[in-house]
N, C-alpha and C. Protein backbone atom coordinates (compact mmCIF):
# COMPACT_ATOMS: atom_id res chain seq x y z
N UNK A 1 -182.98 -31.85 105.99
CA UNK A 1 -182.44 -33.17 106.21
C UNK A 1 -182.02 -33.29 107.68
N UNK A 2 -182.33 -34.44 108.36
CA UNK A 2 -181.86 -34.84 109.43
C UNK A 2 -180.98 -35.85 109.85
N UNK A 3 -179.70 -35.44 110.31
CA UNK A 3 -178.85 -35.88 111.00
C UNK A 3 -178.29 -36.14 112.18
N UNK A 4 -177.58 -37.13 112.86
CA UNK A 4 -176.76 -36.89 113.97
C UNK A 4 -175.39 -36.08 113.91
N UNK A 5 -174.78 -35.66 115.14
CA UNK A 5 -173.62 -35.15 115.43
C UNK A 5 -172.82 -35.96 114.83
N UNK A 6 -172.73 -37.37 115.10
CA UNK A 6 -171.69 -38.61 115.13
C UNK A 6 -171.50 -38.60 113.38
N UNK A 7 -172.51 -38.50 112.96
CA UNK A 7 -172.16 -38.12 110.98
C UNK A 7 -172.04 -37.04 110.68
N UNK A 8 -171.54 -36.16 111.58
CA UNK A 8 -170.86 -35.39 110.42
C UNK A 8 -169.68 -34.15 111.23
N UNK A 9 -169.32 -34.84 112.66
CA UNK A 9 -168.30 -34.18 113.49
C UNK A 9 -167.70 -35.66 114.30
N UNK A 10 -166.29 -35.74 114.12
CA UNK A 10 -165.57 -36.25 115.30
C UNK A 10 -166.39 -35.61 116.73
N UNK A 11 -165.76 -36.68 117.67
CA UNK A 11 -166.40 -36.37 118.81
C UNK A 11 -165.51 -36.70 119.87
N UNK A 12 -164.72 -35.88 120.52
CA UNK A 12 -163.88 -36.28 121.74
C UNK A 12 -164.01 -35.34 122.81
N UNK A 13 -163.01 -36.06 123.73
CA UNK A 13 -163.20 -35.11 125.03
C UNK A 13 -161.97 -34.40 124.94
N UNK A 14 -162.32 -33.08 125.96
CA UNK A 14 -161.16 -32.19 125.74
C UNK A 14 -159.34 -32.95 126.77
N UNK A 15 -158.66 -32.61 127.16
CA UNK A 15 -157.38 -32.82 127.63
C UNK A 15 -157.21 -32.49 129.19
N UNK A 16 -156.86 -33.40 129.33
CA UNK A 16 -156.56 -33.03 131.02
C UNK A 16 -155.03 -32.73 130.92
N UNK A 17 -154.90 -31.33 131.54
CA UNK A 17 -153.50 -31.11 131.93
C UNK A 17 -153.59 -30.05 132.94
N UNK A 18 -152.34 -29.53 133.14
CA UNK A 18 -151.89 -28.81 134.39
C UNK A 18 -151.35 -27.42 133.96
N UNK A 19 -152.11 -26.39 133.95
CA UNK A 19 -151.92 -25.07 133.11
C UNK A 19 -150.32 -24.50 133.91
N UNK A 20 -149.51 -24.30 133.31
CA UNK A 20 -148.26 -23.85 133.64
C UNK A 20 -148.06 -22.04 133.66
N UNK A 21 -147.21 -21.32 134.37
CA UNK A 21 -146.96 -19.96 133.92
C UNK A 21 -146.44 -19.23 132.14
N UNK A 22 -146.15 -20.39 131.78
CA UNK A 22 -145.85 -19.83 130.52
C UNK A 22 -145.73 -20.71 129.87
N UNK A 23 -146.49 -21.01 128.50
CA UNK A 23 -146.62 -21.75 127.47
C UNK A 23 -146.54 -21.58 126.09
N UNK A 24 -147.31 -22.21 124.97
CA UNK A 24 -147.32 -21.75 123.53
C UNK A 24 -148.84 -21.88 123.16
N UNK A 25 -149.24 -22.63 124.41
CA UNK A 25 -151.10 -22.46 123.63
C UNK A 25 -152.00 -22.32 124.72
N UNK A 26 -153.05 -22.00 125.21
CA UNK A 26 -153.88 -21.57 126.08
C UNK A 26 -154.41 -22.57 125.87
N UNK A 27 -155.04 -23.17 127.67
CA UNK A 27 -155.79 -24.27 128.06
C UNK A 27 -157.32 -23.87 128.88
N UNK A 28 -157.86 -24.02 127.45
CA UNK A 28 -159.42 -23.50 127.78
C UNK A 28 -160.07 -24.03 128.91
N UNK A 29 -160.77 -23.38 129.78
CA UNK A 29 -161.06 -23.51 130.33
C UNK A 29 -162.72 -23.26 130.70
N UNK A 30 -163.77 -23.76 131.26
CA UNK A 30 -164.87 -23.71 131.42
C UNK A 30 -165.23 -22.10 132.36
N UNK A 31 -164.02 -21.72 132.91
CA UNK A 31 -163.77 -20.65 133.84
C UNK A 31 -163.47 -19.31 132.91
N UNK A 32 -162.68 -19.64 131.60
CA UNK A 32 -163.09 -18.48 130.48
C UNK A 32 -164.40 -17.57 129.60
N UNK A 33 -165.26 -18.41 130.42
CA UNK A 33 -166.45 -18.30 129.39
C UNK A 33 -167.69 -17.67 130.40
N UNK A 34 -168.46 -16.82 130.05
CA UNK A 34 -169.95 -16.72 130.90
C UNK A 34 -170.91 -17.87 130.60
N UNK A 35 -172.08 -17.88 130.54
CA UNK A 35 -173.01 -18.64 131.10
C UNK A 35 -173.77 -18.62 129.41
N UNK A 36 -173.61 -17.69 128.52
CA UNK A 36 -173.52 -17.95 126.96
C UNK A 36 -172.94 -18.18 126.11
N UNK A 37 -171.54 -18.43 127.02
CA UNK A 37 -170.52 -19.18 126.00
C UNK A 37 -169.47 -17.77 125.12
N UNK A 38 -169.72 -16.57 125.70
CA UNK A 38 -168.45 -16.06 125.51
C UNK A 38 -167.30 -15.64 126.77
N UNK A 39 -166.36 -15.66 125.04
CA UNK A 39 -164.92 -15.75 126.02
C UNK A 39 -165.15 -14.28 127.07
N UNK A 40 -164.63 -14.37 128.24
CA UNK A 40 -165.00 -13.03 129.30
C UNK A 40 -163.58 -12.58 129.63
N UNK A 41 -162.49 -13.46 129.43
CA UNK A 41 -161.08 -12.87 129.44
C UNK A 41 -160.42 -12.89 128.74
N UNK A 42 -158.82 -11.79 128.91
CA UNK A 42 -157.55 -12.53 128.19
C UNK A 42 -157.31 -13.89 128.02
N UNK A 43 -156.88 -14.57 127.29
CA UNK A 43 -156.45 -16.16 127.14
C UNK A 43 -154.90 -15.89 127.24
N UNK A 44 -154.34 -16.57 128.23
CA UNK A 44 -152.76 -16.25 128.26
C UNK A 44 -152.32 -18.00 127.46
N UNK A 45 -151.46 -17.88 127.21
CA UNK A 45 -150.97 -19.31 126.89
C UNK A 45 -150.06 -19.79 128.02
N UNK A 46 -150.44 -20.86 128.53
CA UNK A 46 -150.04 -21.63 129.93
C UNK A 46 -150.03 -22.99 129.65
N UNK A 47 -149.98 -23.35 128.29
CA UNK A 47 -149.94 -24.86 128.09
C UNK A 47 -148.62 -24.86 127.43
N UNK A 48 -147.46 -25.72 127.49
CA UNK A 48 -146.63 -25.95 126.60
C UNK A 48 -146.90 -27.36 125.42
N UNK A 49 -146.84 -27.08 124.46
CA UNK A 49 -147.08 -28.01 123.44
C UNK A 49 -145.87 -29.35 123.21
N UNK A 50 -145.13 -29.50 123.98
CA UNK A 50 -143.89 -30.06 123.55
C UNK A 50 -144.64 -31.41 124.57
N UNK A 51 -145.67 -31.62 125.68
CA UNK A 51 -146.19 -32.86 125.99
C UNK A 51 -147.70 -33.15 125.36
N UNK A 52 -148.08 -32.29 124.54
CA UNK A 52 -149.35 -32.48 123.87
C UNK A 52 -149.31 -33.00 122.61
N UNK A 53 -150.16 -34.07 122.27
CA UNK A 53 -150.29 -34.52 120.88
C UNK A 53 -151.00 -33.33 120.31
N UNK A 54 -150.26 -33.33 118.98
CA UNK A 54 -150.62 -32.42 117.89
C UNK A 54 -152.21 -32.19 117.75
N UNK A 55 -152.95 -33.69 117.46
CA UNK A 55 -154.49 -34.01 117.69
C UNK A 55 -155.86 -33.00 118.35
N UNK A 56 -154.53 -32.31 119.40
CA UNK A 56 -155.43 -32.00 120.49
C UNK A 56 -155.92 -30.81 120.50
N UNK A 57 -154.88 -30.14 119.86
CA UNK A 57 -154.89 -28.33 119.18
C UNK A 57 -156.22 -28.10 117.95
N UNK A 58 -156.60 -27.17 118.85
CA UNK A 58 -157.74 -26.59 118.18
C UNK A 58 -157.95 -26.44 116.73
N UNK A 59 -158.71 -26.47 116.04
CA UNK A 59 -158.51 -26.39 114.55
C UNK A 59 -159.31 -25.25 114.35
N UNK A 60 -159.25 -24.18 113.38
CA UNK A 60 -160.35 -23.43 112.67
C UNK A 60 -161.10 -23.85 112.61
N UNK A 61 -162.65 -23.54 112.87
CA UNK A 61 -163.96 -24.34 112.72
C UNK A 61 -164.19 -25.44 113.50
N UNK A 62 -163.82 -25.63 115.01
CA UNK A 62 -163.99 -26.74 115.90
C UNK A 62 -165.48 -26.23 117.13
N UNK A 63 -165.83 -27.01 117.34
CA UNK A 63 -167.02 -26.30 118.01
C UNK A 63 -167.01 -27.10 119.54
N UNK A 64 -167.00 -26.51 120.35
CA UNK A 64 -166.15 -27.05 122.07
C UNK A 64 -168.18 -26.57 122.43
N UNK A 65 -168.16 -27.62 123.33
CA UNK A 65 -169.50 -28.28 123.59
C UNK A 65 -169.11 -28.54 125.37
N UNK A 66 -169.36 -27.24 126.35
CA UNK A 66 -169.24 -27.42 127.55
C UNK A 66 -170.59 -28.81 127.70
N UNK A 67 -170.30 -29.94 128.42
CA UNK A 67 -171.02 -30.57 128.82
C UNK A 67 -171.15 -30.80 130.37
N UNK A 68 -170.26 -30.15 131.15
CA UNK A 68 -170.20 -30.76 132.61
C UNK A 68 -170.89 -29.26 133.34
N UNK A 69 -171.92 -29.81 134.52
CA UNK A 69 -172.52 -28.68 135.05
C UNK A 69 -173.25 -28.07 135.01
N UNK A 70 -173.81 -26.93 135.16
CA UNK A 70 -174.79 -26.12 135.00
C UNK A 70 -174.76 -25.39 133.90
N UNK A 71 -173.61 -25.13 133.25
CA UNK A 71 -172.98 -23.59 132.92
C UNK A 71 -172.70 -25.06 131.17
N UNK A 72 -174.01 -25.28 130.26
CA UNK A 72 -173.71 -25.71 128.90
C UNK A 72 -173.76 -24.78 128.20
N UNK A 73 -172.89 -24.89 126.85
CA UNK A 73 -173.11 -23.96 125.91
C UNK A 73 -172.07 -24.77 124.47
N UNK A 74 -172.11 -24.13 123.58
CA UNK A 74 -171.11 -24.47 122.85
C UNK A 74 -170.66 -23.06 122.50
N UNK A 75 -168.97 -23.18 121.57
CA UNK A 75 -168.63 -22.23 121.54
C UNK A 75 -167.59 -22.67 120.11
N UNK A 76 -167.65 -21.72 119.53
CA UNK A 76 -166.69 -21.85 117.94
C UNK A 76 -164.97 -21.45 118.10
N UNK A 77 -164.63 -22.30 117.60
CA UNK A 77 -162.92 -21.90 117.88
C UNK A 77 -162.65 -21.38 116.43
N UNK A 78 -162.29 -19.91 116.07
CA UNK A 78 -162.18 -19.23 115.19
C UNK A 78 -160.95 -18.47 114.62
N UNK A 79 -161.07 -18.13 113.63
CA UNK A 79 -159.56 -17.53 113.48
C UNK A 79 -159.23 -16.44 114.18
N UNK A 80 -158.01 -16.09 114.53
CA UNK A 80 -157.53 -14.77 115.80
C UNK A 80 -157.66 -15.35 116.58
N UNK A 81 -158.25 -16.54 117.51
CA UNK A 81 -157.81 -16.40 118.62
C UNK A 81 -156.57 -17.05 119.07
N UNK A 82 -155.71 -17.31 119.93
CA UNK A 82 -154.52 -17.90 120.20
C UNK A 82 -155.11 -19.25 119.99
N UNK A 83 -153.54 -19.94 119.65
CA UNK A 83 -153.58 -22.01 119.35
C UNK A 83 -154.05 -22.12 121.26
N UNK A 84 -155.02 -23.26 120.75
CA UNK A 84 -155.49 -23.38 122.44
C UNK A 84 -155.71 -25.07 122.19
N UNK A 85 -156.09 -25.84 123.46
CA UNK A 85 -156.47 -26.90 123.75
C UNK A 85 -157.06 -26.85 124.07
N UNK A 86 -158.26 -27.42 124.55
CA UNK A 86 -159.71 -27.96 125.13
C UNK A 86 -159.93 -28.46 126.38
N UNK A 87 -160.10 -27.98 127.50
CA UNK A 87 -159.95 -28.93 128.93
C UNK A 87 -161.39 -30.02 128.66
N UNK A 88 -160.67 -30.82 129.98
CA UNK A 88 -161.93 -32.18 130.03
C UNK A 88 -163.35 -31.43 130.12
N UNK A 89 -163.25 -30.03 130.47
CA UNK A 89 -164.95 -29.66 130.45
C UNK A 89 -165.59 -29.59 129.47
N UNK A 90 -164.22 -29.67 128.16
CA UNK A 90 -165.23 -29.63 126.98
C UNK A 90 -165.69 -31.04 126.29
N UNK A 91 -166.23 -31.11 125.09
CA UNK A 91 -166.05 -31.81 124.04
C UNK A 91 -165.90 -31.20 122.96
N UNK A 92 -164.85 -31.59 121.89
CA UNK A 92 -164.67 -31.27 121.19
C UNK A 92 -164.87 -31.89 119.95
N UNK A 93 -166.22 -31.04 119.03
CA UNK A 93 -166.61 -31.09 118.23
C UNK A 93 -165.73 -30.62 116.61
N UNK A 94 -164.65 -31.77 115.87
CA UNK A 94 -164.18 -31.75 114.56
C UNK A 94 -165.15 -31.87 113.64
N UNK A 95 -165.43 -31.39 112.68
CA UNK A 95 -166.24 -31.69 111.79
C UNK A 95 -165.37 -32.87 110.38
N UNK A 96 -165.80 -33.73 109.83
CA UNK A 96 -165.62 -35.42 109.48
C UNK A 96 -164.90 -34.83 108.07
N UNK A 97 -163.92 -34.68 108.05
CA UNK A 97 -163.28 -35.02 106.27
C UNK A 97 -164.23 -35.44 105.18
N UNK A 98 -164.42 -36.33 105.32
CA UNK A 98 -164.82 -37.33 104.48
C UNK A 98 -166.51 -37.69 104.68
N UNK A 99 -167.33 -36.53 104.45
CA UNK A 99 -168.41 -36.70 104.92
C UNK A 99 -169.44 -36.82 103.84
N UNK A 100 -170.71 -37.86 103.30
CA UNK A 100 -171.38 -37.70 102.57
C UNK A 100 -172.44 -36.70 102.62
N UNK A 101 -172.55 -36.07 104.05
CA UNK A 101 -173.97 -35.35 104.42
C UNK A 101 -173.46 -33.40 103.28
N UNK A 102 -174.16 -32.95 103.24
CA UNK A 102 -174.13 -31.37 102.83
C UNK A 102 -173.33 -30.59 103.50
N UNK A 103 -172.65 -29.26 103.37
CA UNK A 103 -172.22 -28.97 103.97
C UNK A 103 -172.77 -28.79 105.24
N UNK A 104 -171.57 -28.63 105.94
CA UNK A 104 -172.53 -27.75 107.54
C UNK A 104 -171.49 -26.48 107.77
N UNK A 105 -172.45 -25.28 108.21
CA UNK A 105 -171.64 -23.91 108.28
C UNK A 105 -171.54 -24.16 109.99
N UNK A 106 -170.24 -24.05 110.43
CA UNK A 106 -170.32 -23.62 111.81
C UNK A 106 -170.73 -22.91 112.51
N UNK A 107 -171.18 -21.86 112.00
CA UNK A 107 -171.45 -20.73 112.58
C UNK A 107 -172.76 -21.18 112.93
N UNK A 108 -173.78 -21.89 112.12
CA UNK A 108 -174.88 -22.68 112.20
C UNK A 108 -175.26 -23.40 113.29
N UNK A 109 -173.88 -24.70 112.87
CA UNK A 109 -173.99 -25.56 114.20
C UNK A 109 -173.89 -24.84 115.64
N UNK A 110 -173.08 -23.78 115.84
CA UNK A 110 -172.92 -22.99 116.92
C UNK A 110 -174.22 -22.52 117.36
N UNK A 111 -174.92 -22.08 116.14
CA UNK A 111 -176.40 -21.28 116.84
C UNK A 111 -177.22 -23.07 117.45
N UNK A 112 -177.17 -23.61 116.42
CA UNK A 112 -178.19 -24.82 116.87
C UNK A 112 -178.04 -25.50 118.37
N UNK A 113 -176.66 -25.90 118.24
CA UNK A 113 -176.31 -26.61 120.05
C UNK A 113 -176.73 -25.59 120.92
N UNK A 114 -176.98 -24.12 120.31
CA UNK A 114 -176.88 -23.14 121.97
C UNK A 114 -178.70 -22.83 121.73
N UNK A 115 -179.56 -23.56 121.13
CA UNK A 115 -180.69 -22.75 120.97
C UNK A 115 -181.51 -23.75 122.48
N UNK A 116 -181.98 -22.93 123.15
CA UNK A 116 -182.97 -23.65 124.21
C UNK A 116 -183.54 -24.75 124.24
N UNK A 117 -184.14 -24.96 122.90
CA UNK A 117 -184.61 -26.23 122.64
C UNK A 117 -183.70 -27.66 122.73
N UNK A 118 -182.45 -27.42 122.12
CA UNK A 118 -181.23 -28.34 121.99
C UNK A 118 -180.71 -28.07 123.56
N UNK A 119 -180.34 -27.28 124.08
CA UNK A 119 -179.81 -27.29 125.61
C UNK A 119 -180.83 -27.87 126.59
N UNK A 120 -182.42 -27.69 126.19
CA UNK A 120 -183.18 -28.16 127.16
C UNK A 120 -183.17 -29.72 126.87
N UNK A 121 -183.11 -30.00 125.79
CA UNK A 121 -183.36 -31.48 125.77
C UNK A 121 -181.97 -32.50 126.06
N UNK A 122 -180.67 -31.63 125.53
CA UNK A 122 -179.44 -32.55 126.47
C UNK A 122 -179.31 -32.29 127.96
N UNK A 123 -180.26 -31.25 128.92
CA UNK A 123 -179.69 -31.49 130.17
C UNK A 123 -180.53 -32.62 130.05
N UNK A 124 -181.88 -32.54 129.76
CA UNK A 124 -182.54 -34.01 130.49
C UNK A 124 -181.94 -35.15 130.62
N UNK A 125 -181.21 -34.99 129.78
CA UNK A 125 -180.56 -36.53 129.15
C UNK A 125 -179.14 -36.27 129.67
N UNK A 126 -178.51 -35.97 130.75
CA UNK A 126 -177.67 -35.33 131.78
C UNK A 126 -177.70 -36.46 133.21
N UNK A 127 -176.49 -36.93 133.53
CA UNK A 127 -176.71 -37.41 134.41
C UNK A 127 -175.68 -36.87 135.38
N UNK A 128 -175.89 -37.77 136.43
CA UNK A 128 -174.35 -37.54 137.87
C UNK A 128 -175.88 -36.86 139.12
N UNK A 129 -174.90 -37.38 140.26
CA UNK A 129 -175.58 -36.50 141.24
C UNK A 129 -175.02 -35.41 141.75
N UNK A 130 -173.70 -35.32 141.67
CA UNK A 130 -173.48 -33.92 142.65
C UNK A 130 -173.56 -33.10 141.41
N UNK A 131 -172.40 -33.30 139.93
CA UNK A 131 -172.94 -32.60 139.05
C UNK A 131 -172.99 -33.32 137.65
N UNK A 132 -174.21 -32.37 137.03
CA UNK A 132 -174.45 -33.11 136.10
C UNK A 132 -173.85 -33.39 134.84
N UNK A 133 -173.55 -34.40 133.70
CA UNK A 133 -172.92 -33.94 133.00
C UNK A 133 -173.51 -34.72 131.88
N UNK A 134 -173.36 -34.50 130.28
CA UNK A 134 -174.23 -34.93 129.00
C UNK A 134 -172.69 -35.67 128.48
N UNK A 135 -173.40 -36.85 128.81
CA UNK A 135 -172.11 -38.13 127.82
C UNK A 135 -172.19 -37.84 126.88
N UNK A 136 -170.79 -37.99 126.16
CA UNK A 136 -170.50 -37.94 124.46
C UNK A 136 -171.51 -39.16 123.57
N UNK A 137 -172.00 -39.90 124.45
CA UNK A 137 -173.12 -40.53 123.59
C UNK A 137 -174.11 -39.82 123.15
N UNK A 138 -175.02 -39.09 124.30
CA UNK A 138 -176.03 -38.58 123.93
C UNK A 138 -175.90 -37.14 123.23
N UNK A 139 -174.19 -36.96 123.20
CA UNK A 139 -174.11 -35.46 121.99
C UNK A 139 -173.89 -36.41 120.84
N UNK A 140 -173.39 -37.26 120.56
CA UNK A 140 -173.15 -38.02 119.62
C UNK A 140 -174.77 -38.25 118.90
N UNK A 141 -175.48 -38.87 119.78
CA UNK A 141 -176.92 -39.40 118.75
C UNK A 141 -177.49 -37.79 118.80
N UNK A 142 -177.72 -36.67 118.97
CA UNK A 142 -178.37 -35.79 118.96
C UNK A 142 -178.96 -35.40 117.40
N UNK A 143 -179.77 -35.67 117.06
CA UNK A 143 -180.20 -35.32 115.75
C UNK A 143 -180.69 -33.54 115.47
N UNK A 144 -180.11 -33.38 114.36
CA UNK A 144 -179.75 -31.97 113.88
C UNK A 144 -180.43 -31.67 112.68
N UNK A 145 -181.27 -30.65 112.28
CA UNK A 145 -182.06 -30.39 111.64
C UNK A 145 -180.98 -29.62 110.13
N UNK A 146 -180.37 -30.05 109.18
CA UNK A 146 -179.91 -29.29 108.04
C UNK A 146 -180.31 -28.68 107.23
N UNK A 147 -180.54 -27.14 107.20
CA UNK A 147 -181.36 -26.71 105.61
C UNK A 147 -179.85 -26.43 104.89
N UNK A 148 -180.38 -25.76 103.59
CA UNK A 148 -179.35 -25.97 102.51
C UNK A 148 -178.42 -24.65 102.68
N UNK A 149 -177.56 -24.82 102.24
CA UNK A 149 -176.29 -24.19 102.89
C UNK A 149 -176.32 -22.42 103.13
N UNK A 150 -176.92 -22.01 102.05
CA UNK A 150 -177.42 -20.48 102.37
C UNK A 150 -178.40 -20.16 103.38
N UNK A 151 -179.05 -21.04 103.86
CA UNK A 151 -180.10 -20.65 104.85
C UNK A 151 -179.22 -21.06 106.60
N UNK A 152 -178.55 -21.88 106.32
CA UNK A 152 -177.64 -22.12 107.46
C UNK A 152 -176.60 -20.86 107.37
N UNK A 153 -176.11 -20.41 106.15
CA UNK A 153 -175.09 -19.28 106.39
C UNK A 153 -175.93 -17.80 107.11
N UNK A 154 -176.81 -17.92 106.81
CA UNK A 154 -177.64 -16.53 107.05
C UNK A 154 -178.23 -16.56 108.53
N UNK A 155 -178.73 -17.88 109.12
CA UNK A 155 -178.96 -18.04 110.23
C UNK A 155 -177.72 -17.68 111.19
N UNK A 156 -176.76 -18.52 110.72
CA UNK A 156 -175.22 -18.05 111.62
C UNK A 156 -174.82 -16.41 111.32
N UNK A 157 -175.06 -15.45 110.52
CA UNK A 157 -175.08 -14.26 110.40
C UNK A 157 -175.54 -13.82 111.65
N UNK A 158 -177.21 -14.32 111.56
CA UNK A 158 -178.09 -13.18 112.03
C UNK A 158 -177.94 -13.65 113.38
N UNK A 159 -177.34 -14.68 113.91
CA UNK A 159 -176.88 -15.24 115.27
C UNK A 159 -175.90 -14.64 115.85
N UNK A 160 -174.35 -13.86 114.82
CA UNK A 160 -173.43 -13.49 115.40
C UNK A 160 -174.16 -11.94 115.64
N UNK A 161 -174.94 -11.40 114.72
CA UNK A 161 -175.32 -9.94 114.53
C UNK A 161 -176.03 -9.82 115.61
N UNK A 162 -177.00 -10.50 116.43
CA UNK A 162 -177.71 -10.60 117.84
C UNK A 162 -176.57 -10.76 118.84
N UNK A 163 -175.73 -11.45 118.95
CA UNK A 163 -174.75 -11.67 119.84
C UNK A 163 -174.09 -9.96 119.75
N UNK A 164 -173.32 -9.92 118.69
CA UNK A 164 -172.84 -8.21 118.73
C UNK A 164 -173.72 -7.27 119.30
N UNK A 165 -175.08 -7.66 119.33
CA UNK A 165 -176.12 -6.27 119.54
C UNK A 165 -175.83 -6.52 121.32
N UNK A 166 -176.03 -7.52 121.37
CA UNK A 166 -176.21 -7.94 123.11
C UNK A 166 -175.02 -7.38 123.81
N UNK A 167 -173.72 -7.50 123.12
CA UNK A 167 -172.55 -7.18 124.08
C UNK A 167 -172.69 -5.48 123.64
N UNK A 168 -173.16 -4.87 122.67
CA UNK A 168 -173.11 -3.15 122.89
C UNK A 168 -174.04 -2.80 123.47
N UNK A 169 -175.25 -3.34 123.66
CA UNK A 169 -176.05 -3.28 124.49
C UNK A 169 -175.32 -2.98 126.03
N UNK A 170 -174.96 -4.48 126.40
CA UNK A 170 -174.18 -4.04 127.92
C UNK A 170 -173.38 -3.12 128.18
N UNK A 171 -172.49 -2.95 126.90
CA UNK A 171 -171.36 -2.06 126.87
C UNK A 171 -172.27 -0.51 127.33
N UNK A 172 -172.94 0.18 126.59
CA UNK A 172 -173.98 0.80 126.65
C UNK A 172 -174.59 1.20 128.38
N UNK A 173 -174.85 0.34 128.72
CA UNK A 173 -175.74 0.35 130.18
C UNK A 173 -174.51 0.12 131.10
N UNK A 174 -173.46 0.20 130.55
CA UNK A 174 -172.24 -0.02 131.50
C UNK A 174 -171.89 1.65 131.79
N UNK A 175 -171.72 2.01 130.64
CA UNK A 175 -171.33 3.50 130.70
C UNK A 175 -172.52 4.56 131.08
N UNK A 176 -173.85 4.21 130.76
CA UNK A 176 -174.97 4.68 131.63
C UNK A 176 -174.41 4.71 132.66
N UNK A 177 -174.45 3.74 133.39
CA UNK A 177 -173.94 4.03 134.74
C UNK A 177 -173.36 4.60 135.42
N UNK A 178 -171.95 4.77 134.82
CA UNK A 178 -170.88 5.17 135.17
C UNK A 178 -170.85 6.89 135.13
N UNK A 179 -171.70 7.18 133.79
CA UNK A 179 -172.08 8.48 133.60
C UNK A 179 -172.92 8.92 134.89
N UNK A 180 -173.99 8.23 135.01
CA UNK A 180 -174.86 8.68 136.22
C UNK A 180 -174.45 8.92 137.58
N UNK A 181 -173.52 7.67 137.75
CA UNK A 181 -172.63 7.72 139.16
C UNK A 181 -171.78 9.04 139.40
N UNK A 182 -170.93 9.36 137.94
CA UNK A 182 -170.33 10.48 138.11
C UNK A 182 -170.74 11.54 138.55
N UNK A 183 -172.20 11.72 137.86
CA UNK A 183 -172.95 12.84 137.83
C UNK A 183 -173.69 13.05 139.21
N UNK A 184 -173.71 12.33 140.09
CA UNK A 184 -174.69 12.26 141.34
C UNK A 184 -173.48 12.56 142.37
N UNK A 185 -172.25 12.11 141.86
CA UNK A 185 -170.90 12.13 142.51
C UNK A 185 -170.82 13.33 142.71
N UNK A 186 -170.77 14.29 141.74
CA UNK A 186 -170.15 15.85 141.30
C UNK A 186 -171.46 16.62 142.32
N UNK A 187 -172.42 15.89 142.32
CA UNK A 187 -174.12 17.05 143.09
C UNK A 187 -173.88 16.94 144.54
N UNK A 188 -173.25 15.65 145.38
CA UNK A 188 -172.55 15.76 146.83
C UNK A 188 -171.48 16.42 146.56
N UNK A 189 -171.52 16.59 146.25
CA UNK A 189 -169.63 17.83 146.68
C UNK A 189 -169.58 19.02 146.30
């Protein structure tokens, strides 16, 4: 079944604020993330919640949709990580209460917005000149391909299980290195 974003996720932009030294929720940032959309640091909390609408705080299962720049991706806001907010780089993708369409597994939607095909076809549709950026319209009409709910759960599996392989992978060729360096270290001296 085929759908848009706009049926079956709220659609807003993330929050403009002014990250402080000490807060109660971390203010995501486009600067937290690599170029695939994982988190690459600590998240400190630097936002205080006492000038933020409630609205704005991340929910379990929200899916943040970098649109500004070079650097798109989407990314799943999940349980464990700290209460955070969304900067203007994101959009933030709620999924609709009250929705007639099938379920949708996030983990799903996460693989779908980040697959080449879906990133190649919203930069086109990307505008600005110095930089570019994908209006909440054209994430809004983006039509989304639904299979039935076990084949979306298994796809988001085998999406996080590739993602895990990739970061032990690096992890891996990190310590190669380090092993080798040592070892070439110890043969000068």
């Amino acid at each position: 079944m085929k759908v848009t974003l706009k049926d079956i996720y709220e659609i807003h932009t993330g929050l403009f604020a002014r990250p402080e030294k000490l807060g109660d929720v971390t203010y995501l940032q486009a600067r937290h993330f690599d170029e695939e959309g994982n988190l690459v640091c600590e998240l400190e909390k630097d936002l205080s919640t006492s000038e933020i609408n409630p609205k704005h705080i991340l929910n379990q299962g929200d899916l943040l949709y970098a649109a500004k720049g070079n650097k798109n991706f989407a990314f799943l806001y999940t349980e464990g990580l700290v209460p955070a907010v969304a900067s203007t780089s994101f959009f933030v993708l709620r999924p609709k209460v009250n929705q007639s369409i099938k379920k949708v597994v996030p983990e799903y939607m996460l693989w779908y917005l980040n697959q080449p095909k879906t990133m190649d076809y919203l930069k086109s549709m990307a505008k600005g000149t110095s930089m570019l950026s994908i209006s909440k319209q054209t994430l809004a009409d983006l039509e989304v391909e639904i299979p039935v709910e076990s084949i979306q759960e298994k796809i988001g599996a085998i999406n996080a299980l590739r993602k895990q392989e990739k970061k032990i992978i690096h992890q891996l060729e990190v310590l190669k290195d380090q092993f080798i360096q040592s070892r070439l270290l110890k043969v000068i001296k």
